[in-house]
N, C-alpha and C. Protein backbone atom coordinates (compact mmCIF):
# COMPACT_ATOMS: atom_id res chain seq x y z
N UNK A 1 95.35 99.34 110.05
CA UNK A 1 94.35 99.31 109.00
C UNK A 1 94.82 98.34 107.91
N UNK A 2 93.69 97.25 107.13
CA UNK A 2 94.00 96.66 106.33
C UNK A 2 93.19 97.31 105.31
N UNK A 3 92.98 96.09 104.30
CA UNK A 3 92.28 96.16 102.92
C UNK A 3 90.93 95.18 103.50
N UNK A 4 90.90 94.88 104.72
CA UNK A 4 89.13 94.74 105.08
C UNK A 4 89.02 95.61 105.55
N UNK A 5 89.33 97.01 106.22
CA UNK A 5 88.87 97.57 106.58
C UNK A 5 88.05 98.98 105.88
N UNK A 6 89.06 98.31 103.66
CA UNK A 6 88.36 99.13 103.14
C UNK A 6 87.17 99.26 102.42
N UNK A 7 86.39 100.03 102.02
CA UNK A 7 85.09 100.04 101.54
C UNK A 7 85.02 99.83 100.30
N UNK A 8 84.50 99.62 99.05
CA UNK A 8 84.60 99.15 97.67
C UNK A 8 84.87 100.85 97.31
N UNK A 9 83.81 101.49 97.83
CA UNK A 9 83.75 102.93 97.60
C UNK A 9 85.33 103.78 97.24
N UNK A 10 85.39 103.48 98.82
CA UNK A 10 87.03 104.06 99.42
C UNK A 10 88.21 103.83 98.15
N UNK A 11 88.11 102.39 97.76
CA UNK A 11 89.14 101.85 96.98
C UNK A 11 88.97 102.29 95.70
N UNK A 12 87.51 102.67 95.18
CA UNK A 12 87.57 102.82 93.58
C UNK A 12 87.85 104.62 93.54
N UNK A 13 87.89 105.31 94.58
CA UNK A 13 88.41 106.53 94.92
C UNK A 13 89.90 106.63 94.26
N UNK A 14 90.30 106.09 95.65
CA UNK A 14 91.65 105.68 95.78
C UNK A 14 92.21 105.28 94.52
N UNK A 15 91.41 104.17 93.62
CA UNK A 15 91.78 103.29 92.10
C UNK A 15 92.06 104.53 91.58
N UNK A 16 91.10 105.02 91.60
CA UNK A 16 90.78 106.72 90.95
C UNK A 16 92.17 107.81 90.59
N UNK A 17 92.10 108.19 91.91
CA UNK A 17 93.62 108.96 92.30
C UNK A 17 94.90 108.69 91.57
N UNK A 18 95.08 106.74 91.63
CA UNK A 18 96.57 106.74 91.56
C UNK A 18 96.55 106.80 90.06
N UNK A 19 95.80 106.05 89.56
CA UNK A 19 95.77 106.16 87.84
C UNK A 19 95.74 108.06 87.19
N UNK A 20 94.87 108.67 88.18
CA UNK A 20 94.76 110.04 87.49
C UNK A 20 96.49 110.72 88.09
N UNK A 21 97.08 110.30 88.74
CA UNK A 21 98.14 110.68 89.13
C UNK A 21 99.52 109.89 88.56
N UNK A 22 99.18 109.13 87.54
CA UNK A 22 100.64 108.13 86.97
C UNK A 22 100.64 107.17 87.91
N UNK A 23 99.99 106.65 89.04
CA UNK A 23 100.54 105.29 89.35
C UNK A 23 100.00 103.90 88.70
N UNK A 24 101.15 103.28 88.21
CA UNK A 24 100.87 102.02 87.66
C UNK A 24 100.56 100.50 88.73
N UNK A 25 98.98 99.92 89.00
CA UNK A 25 99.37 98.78 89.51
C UNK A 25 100.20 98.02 89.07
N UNK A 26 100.44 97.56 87.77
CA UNK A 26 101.09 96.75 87.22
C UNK A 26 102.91 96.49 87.50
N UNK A 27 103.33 97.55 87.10
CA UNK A 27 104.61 97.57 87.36
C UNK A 27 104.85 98.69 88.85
N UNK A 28 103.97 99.38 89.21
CA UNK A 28 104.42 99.99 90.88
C UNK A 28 105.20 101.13 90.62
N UNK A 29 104.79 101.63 89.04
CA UNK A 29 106.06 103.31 88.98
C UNK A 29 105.01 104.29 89.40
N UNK A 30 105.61 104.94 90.30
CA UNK A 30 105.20 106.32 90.99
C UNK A 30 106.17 107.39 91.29
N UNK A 31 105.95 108.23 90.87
CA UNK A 31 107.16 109.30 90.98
C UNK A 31 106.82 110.00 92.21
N UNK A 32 108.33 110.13 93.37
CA UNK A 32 108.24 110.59 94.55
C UNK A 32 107.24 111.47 94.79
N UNK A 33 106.82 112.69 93.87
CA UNK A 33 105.71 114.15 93.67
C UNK A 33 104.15 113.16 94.07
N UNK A 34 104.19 112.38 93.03
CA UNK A 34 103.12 111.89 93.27
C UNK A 34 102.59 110.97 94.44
N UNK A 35 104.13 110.61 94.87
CA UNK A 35 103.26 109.92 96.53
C UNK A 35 102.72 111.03 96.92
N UNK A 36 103.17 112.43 97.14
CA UNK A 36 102.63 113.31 97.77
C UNK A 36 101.39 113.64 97.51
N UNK A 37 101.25 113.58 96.23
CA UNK A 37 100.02 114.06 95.65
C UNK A 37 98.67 112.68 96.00
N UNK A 38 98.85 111.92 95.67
CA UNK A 38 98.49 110.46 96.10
C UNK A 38 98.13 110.57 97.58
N UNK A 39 99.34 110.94 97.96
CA UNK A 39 99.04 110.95 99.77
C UNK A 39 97.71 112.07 100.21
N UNK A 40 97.78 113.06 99.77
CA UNK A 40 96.79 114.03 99.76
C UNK A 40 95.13 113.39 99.27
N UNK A 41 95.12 112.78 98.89
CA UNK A 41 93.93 111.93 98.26
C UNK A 41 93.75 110.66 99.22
N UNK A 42 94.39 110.00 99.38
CA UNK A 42 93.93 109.45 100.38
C UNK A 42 93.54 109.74 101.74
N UNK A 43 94.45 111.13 102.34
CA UNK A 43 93.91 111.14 103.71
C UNK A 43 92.48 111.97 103.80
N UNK A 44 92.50 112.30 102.29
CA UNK A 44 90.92 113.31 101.87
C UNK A 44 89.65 111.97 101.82
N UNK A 45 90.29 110.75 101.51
CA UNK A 45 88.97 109.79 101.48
C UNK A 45 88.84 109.28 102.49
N UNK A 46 90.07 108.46 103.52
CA UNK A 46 90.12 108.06 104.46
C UNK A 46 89.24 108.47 105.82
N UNK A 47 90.24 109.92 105.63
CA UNK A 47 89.78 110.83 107.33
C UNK A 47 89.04 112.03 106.57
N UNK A 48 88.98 111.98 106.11
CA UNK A 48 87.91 113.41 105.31
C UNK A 48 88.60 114.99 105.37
N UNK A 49 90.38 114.43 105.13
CA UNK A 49 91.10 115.53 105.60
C UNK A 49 90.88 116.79 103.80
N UNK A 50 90.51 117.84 104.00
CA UNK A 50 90.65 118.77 102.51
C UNK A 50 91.90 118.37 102.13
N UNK A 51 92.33 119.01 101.11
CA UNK A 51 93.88 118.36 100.08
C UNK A 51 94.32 119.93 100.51
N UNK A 52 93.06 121.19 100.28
CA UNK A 52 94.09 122.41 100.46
C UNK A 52 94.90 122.73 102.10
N UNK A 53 94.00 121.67 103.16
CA UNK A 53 94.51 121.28 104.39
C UNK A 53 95.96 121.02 104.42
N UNK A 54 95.62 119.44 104.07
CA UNK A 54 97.19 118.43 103.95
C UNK A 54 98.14 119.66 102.97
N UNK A 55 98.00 120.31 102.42
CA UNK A 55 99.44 121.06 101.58
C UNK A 55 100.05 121.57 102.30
N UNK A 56 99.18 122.26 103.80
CA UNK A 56 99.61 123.46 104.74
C UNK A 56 100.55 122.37 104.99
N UNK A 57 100.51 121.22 105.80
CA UNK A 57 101.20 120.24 106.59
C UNK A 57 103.01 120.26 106.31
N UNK A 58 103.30 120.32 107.41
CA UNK A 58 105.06 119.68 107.32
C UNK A 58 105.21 118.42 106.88
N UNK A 59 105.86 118.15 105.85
CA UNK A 59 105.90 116.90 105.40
C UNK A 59 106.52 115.99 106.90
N UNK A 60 107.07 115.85 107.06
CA UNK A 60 107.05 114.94 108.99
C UNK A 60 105.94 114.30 109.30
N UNK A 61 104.90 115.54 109.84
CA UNK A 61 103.50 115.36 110.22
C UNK A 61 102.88 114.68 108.77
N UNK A 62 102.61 115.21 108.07
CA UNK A 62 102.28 114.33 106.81
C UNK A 62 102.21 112.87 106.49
N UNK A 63 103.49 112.90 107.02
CA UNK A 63 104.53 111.38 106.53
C UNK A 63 103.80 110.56 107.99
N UNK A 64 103.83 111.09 108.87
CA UNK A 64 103.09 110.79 110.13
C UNK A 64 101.49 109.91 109.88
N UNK A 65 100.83 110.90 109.57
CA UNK A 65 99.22 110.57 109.19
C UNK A 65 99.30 109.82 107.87
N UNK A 66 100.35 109.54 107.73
CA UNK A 66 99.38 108.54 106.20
C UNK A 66 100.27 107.61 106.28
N UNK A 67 101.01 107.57 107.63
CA UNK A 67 101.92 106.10 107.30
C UNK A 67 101.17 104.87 107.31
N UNK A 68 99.91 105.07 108.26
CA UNK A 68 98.79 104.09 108.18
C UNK A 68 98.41 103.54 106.75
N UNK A 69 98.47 103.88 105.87
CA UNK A 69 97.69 103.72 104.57
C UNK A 69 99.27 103.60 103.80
N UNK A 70 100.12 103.09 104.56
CA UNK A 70 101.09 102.40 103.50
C UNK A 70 100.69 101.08 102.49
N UNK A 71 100.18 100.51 103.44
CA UNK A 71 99.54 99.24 102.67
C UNK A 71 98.98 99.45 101.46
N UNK A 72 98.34 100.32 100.77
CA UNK A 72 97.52 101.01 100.02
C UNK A 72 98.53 100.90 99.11
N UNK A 73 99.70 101.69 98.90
CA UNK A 73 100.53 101.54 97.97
C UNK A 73 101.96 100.76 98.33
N UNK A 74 102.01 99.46 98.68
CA UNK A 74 102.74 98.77 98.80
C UNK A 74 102.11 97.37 98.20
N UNK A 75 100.79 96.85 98.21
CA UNK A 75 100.15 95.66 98.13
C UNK A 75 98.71 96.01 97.90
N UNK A 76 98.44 94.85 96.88
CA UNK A 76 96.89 94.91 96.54
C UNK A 76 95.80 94.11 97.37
N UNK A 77 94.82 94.22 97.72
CA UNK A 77 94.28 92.86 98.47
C UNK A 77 94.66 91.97 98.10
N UNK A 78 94.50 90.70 98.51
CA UNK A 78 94.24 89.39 98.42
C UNK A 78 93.39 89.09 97.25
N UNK A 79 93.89 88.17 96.35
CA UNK A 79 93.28 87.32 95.23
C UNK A 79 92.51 86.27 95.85
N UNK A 80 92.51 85.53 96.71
CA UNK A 80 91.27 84.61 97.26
C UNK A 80 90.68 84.79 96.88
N UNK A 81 89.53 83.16 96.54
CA UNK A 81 88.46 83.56 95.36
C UNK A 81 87.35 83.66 96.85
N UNK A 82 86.31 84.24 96.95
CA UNK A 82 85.13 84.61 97.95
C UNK A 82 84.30 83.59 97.30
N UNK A 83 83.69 82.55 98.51
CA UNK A 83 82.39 82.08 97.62
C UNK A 83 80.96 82.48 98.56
N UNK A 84 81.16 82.93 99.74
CA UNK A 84 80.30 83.32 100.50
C UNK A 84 80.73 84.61 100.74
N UNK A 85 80.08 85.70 101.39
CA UNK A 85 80.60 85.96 102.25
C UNK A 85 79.16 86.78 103.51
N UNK A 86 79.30 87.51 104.99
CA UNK A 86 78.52 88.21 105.33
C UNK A 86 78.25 89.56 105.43
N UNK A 87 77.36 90.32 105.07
CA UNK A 87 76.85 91.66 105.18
C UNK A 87 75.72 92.16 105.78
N UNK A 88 75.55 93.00 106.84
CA UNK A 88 74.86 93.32 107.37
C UNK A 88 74.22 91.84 108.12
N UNK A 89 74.25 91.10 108.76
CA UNK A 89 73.56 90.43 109.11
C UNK A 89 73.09 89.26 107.99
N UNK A 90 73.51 89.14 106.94
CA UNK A 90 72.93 88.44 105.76
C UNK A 90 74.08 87.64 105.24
N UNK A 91 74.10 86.55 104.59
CA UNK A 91 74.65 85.87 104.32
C UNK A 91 74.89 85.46 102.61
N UNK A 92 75.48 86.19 101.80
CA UNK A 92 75.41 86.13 100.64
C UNK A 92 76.43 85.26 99.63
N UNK A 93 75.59 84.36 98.97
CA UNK A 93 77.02 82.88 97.95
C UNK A 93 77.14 83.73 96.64
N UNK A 94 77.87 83.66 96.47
CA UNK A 94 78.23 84.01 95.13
C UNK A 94 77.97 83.06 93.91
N UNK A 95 77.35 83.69 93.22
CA UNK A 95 77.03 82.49 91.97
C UNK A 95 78.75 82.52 91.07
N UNK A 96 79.34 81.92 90.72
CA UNK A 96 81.10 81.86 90.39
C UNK A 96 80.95 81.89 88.85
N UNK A 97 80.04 80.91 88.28
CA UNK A 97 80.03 80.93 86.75
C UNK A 97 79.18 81.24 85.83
N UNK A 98 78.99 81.15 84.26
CA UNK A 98 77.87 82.09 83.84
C UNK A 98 76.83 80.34 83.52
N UNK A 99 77.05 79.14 84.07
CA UNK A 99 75.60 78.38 84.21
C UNK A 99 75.31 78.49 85.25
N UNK A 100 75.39 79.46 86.67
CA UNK A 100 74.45 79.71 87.60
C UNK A 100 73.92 80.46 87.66
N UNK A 101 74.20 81.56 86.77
CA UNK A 101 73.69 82.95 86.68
C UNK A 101 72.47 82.62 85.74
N UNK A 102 70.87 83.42 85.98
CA UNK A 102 70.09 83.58 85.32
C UNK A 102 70.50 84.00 83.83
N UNK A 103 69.57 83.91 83.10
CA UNK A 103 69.32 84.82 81.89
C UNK A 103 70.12 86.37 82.11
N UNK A 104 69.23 87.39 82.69
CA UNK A 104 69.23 88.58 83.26
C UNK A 104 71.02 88.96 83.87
N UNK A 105 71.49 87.69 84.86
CA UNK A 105 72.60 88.01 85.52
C UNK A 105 73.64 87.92 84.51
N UNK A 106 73.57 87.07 83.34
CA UNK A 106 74.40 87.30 82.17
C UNK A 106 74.47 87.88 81.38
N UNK A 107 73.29 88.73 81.03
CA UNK A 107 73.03 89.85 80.55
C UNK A 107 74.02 91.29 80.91
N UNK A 108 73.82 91.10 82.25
CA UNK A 108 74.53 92.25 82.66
C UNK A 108 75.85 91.89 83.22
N UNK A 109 76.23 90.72 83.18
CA UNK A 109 77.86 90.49 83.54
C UNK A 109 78.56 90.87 82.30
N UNK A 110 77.53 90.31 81.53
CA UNK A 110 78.08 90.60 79.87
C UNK A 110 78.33 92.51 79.72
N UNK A 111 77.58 93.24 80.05
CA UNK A 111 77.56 94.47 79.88
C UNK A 111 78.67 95.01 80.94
N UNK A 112 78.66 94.96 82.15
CA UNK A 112 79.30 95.32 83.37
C UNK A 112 81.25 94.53 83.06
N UNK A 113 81.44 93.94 82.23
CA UNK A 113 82.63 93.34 82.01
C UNK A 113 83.07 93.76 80.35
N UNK A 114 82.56 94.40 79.94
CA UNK A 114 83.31 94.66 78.79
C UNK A 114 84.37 95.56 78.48
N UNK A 115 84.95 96.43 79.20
CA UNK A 115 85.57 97.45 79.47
C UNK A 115 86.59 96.18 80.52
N UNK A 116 87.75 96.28 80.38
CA UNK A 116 88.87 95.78 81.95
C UNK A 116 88.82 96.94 82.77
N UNK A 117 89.26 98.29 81.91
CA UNK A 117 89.41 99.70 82.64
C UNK A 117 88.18 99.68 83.55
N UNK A 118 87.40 100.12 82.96
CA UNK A 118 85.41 100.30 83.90
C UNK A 118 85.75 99.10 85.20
N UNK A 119 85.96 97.70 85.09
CA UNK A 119 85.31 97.12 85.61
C UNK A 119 85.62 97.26 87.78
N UNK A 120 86.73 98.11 87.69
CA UNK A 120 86.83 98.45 89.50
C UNK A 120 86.04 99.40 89.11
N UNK A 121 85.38 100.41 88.48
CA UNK A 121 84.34 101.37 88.71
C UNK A 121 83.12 101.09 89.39
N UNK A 122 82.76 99.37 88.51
CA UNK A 122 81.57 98.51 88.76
C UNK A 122 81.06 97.47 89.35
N UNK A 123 82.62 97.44 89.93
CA UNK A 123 83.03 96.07 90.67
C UNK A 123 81.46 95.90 92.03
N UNK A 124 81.17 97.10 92.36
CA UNK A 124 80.05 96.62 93.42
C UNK A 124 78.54 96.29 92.78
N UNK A 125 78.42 96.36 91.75
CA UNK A 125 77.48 96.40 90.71
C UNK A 125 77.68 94.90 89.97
N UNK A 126 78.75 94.54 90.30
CA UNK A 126 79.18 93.03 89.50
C UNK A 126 78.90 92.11 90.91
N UNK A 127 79.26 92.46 92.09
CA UNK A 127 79.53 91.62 93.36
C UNK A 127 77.74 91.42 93.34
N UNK A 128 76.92 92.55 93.35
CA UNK A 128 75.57 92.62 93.42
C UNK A 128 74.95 91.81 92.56
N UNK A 129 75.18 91.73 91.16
CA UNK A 129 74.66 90.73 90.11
C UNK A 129 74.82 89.36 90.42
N UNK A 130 75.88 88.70 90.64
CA UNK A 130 76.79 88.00 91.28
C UNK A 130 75.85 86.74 92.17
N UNK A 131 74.91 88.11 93.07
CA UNK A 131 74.62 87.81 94.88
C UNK A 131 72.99 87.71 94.41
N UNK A 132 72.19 88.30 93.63
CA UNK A 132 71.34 88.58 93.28
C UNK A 132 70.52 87.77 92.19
N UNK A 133 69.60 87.09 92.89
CA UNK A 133 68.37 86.22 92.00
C UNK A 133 67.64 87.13 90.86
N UNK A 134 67.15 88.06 91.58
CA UNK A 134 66.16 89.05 91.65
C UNK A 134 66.83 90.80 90.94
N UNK A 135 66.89 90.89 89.89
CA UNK A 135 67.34 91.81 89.08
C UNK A 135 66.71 93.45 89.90
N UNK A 136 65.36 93.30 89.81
CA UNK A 136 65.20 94.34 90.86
C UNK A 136 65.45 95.61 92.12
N UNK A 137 66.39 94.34 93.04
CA UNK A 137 67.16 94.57 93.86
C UNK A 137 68.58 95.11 93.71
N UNK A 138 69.14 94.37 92.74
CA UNK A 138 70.23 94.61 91.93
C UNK A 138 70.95 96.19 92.35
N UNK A 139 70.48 97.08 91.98
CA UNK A 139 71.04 98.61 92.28
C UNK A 139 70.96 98.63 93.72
N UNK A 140 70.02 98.68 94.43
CA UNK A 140 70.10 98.77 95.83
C UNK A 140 70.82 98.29 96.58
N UNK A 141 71.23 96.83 96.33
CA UNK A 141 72.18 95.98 96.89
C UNK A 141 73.49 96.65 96.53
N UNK A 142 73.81 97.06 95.48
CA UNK A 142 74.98 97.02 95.12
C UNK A 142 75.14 98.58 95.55
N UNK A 143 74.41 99.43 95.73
CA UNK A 143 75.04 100.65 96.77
C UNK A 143 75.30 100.63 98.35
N UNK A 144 74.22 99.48 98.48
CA UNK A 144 75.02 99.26 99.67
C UNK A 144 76.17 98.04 100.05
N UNK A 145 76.63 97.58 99.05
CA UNK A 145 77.62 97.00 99.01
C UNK A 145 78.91 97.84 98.74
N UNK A 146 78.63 99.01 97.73
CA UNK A 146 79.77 100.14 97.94
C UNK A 146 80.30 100.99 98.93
N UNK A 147 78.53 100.81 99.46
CA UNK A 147 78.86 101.86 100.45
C UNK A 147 79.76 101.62 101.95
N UNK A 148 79.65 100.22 102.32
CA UNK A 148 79.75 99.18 102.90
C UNK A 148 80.62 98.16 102.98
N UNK A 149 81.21 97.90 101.96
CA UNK A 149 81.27 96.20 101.66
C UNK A 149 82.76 96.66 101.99
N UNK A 150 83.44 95.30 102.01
CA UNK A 150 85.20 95.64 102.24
C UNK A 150 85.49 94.77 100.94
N UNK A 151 87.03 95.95 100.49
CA UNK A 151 87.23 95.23 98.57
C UNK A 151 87.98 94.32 99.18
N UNK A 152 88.17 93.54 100.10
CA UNK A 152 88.93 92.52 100.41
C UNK A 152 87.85 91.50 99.68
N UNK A 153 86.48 91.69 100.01
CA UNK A 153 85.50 90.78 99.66
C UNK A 153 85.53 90.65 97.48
N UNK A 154 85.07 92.23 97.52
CA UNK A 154 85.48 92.81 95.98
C UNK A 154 86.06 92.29 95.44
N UNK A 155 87.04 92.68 95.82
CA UNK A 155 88.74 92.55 95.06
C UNK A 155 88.92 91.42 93.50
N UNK A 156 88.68 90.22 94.95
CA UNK A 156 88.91 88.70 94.02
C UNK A 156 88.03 88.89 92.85
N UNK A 157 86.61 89.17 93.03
CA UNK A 157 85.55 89.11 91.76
C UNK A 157 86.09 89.76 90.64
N UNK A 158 86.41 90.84 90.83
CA UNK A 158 86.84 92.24 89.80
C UNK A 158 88.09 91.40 88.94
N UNK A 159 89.09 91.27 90.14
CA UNK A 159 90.56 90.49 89.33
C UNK A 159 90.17 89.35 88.99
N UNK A 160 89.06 88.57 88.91
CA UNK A 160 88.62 87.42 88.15
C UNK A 160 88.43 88.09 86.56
N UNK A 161 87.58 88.89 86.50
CA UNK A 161 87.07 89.49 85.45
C UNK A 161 87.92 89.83 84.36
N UNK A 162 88.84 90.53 85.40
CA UNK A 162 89.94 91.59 84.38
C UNK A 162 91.02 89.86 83.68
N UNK A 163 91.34 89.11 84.59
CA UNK A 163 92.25 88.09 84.35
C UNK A 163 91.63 86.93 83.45
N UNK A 164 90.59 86.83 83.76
CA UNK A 164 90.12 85.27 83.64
C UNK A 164 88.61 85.39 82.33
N UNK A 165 87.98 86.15 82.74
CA UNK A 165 86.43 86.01 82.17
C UNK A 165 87.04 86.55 80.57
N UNK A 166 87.12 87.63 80.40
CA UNK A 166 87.86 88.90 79.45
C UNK A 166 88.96 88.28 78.18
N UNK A 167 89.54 87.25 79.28
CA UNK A 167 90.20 86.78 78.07
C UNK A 167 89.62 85.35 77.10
N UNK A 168 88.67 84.60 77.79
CA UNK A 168 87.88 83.65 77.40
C UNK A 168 87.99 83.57 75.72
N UNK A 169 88.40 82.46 75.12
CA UNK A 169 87.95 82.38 73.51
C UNK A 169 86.52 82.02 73.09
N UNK A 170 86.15 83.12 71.91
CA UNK A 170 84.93 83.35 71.75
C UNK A 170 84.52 82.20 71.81
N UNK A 171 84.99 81.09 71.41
CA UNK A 171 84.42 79.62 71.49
C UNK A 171 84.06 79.18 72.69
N UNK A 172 84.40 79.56 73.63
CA UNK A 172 83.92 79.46 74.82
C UNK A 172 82.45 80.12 75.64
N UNK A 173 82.98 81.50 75.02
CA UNK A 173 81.88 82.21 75.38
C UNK A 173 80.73 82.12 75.00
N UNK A 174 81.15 81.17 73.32
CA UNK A 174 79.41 80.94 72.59
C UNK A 174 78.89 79.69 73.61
N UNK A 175 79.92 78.96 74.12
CA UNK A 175 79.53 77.67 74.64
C UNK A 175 79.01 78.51 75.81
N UNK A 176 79.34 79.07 76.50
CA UNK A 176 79.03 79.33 78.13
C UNK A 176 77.61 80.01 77.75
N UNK A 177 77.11 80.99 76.24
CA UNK A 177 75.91 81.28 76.25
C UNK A 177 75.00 80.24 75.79
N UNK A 178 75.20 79.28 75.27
CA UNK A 178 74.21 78.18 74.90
C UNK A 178 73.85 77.63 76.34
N UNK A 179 74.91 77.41 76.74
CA UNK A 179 74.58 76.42 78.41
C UNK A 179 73.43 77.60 79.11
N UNK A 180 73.48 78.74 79.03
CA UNK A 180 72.35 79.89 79.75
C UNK A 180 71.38 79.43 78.66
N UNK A 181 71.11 79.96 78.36
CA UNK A 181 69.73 79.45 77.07
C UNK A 181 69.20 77.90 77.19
């Protein structure tokens, strides 16, 4: 199992877990308790195992079933920036900056990016704005992009946001909204 094989869903779970449990992406501190605890959360999103299940478990067997999902807490996806990618049969470009984005799509990049914390909450809601002419569609797409999508695809957009967009000087940002207007 990789990080395409995971779902945006799966991962903002998972995002979920390690932060409510002390794990830091940044620096990688996790206290031994909490792999366990961590571990219990993932094989509950993964394989749909209960947590009051996994407690019964011998740690062996334990250590067994979730060695798969080491990757998970060893490495983050891939930063590659996505400029296409496919779903369901469909073929979706990513608009990359805020002069390709409509009116509307800057509107809500603007809203959907103000928070760094929020933005893996919304990350399929940002990929959707992103992919999306048509504001309309917007929610629909983007649940089934959660529901669906692999954060390998995700990933890059979100860590654009948190790294790159977020820190922009306002001078920029007034420039990048005149160029929309």
């Amino acid at each position: 199992m990789t990080y395409k094989d995971v779902t945006i869903l799966q991962f903002q779970r998972f995002h979920s877990a390690v932060i409510h449990h002390g794990f830091s992406f940044d620096d990688g501190s996790l206290l031994l308790a909490n792999i366990y605890e961590i571990g219990m959360e993932i094989l509950n999103i993964f394989e749909d195992v209960p947590i009051a299940e996994s407690k019964l478990w011998k740690v062996k067997y334990f250590d067994k079933r979730l060695e798969k999902y080491a990757f998970l807490l060893n490495s983050l996806p891939s930063d590659e920036w996505v400029k296409e990618f496919e779903f369901n049969g469909n073929i979706y470009k990513v608009k990359q900056t805020p002069d390709q984005w409509n009116t509307a799509q800057f509107v809500s990049m603007a809203n959907l990016t103000k928070d760094r914390d929020k933005i893996m909450d919304v990350v399929h809601i940002i990929v959707a704005v992103m992919c999306t002419d048509d504001d309309s569609h917007v929610i629909q797409r983007s649940r089934e992009f959660q529901d669906g999508l692999s954060i390998a695809i995700a990933y890059p957009l979100a860590l654009f946001f948190c790294a790159v967009m977020l820190k922009l000087p306002p001078s920029t940002l007034r420039y990048l909204k005149a160029r929309v207007k």
